[in-house]
C-alpha atoms as a PDB file:
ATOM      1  CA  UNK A   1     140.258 -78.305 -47.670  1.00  0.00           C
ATOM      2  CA  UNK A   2     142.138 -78.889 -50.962  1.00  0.00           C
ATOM      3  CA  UNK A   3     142.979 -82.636 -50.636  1.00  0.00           C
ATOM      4  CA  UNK A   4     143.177 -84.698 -53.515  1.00  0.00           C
ATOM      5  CA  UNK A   5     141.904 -81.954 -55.866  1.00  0.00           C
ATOM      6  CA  UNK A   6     142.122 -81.414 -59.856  1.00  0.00           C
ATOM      7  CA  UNK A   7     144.200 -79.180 -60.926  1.00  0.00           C
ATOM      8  CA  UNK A   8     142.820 -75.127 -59.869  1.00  0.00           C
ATOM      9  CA  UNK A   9     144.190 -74.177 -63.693  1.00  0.00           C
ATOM     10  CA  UNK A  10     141.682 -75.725 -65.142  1.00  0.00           C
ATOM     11  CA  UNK A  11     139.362 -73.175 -64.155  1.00  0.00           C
ATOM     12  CA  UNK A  12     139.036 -70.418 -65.888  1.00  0.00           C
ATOM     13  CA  UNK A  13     137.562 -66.946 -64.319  1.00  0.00           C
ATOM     14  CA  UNK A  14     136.508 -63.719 -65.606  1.00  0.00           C
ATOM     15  CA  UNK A  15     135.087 -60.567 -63.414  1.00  0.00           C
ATOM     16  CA  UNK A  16     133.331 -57.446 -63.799  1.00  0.00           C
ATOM     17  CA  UNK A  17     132.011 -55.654 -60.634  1.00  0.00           C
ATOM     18  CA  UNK A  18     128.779 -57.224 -60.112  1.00  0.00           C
ATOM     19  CA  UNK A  19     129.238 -60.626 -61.658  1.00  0.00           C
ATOM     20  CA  UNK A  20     131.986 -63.408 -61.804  1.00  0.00           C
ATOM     21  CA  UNK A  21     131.599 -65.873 -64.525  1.00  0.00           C
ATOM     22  CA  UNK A  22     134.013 -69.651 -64.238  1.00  0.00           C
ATOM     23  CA  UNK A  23     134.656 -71.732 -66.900  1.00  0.00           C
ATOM     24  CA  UNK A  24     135.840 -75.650 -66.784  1.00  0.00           C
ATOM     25  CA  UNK A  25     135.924 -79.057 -68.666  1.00  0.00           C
ATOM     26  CA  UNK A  26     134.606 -81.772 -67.198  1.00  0.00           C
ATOM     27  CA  UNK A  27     135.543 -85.538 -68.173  1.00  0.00           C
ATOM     28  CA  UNK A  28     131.569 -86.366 -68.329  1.00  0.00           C
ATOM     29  CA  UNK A  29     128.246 -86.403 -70.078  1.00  0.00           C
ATOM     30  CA  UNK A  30     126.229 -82.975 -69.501  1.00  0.00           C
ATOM     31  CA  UNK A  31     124.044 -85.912 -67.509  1.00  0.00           C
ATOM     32  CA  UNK A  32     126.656 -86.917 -65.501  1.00  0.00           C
ATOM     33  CA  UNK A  33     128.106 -83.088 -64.433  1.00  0.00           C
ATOM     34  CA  UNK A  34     124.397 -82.186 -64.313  1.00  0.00           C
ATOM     35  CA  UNK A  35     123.658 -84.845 -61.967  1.00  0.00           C
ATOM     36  CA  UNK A  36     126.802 -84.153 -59.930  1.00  0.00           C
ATOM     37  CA  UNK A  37     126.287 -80.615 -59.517  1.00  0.00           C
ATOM     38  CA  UNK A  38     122.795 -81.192 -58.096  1.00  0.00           C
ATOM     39  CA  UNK A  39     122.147 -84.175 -56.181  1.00  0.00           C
ATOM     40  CA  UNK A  40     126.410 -84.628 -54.924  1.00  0.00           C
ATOM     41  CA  UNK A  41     126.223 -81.309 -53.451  1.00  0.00           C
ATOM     42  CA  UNK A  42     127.391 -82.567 -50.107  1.00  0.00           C
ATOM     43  CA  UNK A  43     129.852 -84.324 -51.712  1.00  0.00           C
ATOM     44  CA  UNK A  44     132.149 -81.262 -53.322  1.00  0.00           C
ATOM     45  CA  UNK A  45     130.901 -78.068 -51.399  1.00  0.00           C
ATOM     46  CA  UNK A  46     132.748 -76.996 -48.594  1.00  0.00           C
ATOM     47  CA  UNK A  47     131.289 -77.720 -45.254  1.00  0.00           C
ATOM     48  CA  UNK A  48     132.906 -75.001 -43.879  1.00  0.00           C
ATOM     49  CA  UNK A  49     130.941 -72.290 -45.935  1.00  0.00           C
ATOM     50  CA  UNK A  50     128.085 -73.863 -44.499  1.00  0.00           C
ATOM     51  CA  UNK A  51     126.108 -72.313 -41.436  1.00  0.00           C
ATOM     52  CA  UNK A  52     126.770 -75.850 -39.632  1.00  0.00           C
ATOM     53  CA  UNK A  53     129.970 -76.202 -40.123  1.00  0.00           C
ATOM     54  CA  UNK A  54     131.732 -79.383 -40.790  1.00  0.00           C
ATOM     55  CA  UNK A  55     131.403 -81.392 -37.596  1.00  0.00           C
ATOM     56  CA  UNK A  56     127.708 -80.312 -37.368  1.00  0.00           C
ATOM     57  CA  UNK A  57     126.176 -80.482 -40.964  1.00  0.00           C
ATOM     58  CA  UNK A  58     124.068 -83.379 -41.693  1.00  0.00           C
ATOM     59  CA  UNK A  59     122.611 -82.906 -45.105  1.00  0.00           C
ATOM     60  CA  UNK A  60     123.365 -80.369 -48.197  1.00  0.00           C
ATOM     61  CA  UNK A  61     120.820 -80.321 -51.335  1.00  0.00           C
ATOM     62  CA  UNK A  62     118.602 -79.160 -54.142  1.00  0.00           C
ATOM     63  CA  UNK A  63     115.112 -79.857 -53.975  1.00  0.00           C
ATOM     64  CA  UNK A  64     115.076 -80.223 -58.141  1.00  0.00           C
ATOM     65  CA  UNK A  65     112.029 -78.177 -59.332  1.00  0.00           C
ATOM     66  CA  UNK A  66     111.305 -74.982 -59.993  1.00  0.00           C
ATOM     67  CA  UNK A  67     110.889 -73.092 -57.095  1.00  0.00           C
ATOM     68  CA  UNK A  68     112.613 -75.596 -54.792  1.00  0.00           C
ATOM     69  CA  UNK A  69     115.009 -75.013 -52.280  1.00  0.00           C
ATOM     70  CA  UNK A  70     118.901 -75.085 -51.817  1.00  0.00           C
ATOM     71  CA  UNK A  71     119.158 -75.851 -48.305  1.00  0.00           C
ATOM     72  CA  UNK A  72     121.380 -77.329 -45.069  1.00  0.00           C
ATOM     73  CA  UNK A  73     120.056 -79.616 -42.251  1.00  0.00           C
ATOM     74  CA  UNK A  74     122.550 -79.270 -39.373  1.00  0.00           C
ATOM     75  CA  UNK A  75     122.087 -80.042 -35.449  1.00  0.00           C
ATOM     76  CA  UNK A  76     119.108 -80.831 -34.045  1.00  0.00           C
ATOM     77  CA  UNK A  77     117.642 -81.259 -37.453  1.00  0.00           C
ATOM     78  CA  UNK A  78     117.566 -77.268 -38.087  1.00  0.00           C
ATOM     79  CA  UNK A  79     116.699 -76.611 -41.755  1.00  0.00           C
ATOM     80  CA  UNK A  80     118.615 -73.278 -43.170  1.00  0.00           C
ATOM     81  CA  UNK A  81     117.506 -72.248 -46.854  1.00  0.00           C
ATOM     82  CA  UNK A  82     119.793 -70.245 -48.796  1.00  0.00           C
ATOM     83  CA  UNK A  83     118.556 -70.323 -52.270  1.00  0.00           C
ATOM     84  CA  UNK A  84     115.469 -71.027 -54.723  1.00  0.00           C
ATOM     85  CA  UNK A  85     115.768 -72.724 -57.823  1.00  0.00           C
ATOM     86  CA  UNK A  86     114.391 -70.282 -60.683  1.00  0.00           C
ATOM     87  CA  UNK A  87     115.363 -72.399 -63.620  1.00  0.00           C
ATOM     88  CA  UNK A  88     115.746 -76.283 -63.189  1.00  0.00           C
ATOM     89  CA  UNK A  89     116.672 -77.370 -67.093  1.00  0.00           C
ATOM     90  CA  UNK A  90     118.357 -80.794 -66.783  1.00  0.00           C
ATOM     91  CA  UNK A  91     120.820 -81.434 -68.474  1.00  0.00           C
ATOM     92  CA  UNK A  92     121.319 -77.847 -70.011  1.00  0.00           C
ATOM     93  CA  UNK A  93     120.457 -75.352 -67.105  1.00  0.00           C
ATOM     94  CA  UNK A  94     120.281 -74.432 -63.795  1.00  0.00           C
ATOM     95  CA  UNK A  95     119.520 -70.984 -62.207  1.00  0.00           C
ATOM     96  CA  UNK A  96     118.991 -70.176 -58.878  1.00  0.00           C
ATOM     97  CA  UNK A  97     119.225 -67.210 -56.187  1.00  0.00           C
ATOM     98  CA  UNK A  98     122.289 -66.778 -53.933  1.00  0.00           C
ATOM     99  CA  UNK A  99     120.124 -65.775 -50.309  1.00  0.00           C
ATOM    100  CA  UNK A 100     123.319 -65.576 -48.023  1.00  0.00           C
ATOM    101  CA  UNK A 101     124.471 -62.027 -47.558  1.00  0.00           C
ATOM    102  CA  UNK A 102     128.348 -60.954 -47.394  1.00  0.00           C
ATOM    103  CA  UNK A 103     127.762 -61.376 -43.483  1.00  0.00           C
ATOM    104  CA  UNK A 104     126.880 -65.264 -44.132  1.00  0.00           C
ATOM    105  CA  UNK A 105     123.445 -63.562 -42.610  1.00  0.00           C
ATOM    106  CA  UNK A 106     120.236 -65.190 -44.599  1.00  0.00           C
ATOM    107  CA  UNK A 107     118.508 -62.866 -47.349  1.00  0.00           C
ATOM    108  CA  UNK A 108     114.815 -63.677 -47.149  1.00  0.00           C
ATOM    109  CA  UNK A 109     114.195 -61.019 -49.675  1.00  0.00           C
ATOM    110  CA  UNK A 110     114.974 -63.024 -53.499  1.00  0.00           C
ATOM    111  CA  UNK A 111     114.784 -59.188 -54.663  1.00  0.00           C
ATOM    112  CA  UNK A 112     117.820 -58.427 -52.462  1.00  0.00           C
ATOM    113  CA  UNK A 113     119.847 -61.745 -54.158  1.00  0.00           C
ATOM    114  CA  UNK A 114     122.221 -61.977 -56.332  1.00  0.00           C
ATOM    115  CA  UNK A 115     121.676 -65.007 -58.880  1.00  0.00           C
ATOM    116  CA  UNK A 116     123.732 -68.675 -59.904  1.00  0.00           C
ATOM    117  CA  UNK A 117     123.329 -69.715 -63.457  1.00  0.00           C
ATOM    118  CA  UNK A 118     124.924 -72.749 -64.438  1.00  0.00           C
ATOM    119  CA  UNK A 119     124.910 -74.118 -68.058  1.00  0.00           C
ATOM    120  CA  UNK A 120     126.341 -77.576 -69.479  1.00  0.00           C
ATOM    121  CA  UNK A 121     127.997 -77.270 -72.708  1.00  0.00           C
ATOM    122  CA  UNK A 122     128.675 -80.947 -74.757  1.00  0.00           C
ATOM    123  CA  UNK A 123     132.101 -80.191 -75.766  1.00  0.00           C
ATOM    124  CA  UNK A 124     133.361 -83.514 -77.665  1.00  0.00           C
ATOM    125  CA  UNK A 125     133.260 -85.987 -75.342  1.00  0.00           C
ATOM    126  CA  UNK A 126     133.446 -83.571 -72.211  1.00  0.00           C
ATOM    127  CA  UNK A 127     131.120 -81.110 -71.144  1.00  0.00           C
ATOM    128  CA  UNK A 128     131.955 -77.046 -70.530  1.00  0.00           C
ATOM    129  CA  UNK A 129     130.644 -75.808 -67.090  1.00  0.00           C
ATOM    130  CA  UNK A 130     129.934 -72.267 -66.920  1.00  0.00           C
ATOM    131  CA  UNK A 131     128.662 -70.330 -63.724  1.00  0.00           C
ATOM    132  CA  UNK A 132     127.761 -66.983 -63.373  1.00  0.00           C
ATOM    133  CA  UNK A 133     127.259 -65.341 -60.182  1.00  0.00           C
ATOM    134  CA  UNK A 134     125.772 -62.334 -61.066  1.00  0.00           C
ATOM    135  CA  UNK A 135     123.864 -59.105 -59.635  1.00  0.00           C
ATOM    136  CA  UNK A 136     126.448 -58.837 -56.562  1.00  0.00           C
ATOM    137  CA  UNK A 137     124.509 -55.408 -56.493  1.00  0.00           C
ATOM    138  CA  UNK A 138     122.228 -56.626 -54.894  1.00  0.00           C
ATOM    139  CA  UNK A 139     124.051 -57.374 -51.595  1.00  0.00           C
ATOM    140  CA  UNK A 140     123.910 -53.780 -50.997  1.00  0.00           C
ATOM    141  CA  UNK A 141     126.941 -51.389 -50.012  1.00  0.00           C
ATOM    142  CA  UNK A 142     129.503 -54.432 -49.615  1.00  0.00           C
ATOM    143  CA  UNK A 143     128.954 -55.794 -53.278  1.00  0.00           C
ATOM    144  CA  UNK A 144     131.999 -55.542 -54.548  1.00  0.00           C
ATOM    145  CA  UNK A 145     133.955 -57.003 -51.639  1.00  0.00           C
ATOM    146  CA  UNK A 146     131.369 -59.542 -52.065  1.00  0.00           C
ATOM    147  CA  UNK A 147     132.076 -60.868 -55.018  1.00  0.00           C
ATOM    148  CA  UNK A 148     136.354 -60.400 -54.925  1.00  0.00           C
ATOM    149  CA  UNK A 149     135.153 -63.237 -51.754  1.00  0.00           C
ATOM    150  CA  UNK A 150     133.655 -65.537 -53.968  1.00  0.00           C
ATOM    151  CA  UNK A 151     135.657 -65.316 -56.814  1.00  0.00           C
ATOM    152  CA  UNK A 152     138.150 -67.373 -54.427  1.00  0.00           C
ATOM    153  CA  UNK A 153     135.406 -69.406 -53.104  1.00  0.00           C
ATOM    154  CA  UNK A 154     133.722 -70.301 -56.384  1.00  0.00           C
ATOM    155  CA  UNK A 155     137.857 -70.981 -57.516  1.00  0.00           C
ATOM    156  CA  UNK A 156     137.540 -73.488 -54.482  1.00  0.00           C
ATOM    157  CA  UNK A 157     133.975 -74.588 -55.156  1.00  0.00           C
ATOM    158  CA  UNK A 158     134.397 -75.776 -58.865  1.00  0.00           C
ATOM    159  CA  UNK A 159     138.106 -77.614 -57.809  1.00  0.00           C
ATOM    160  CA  UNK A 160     136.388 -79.679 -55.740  1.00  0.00           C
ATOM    161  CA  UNK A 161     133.211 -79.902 -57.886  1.00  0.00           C
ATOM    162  CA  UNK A 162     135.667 -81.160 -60.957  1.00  0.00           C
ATOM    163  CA  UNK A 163     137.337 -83.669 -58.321  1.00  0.00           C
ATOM    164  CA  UNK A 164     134.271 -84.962 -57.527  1.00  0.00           C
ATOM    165  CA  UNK A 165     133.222 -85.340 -61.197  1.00  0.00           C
ATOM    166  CA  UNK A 166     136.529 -87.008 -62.414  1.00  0.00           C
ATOM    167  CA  UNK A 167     136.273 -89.115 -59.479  1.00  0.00           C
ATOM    168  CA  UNK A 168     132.956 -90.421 -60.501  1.00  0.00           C
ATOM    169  CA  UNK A 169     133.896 -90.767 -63.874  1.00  0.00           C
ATOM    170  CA  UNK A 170     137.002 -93.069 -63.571  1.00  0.00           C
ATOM    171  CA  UNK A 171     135.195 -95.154 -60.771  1.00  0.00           C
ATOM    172  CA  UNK A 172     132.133 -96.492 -62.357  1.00  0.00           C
END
């Protein structure tokens, strides 16, 4: 999974019990990490934290609205949504709820959710990523254990989401 990545320190990570909030630098525009955050998706996430699974997923997105979904299209062309975008702000912001349960189960219910915000920060001629994954409380009993989860997922996440941008920024 962690071929070719930039280097995990340059993530910074801070935790309380119901919310984990990342830091990072990117070598880009705000434009340029905004646009790679939302329409590369399929290019840094991990395919296997996704209900297909590598050999089987097809398609990973954003619809990018308000109100649109974060969704998978694996085999057979089956459609899995596991967010909604609440806040679509290009290039500053982007919220959105976090539907998958600590079971990898769907959560239908936004109300039962926790929530994604993600803000771009020009920092000189780099921009500072920060994402908060926040109201773990929502997940019910297994919140905590939740979120200790994805604090080494999101670590994994935003490696491969600052490979990608770095990538793209010394190729073109």
């Amino acid at each position: 999974m962690g071929q070719g990545m930039a280097d995990p320190e340059n993530i910074r990570q801070d935790v309380e019990r119901y919310a984990l909030r990342n830091s990072l630098l990117v070598p880009a525009t705000a434009e340029q990490a905004y646009a790679v955050f939302t329409g590369a998706l399929a290019e840094w996430w991990v395919r296997e934290y996704t209900w297909s699974g590598p050999a089987a997923l097809a398609e990973l997105g954003i619809e990018p609205r308000p109100g649109g979904m974060l969704y998978e299209i694996g085999p057979y062309g089956f459609r899995s949504d596991w967010g909604r975008v609440l806040t679509w702000d290009p290039p500053r912001r982007l919220v959105f709820t976090w539907q998958i349960g600590p079971d990898r189960v769907p959560v239908p219910d936004p109300a039962r959710a926790s929530e994604v915000e993600v803000l771009f920060l020009p920092d000189g001629s780099q921009t500072r990523v920060e994402v908060e994954h926040r109201y773990f409380d929502r997940h019910g009993e297994a919140a905590e254990g939740y979120r200790k989860a994805l604090t080494a997922g999101w670590h994994e996440l935003l490696s491969r989401y600052l490979t990608t941008v770095t990538r793209g920024t010394t190729s073109g």
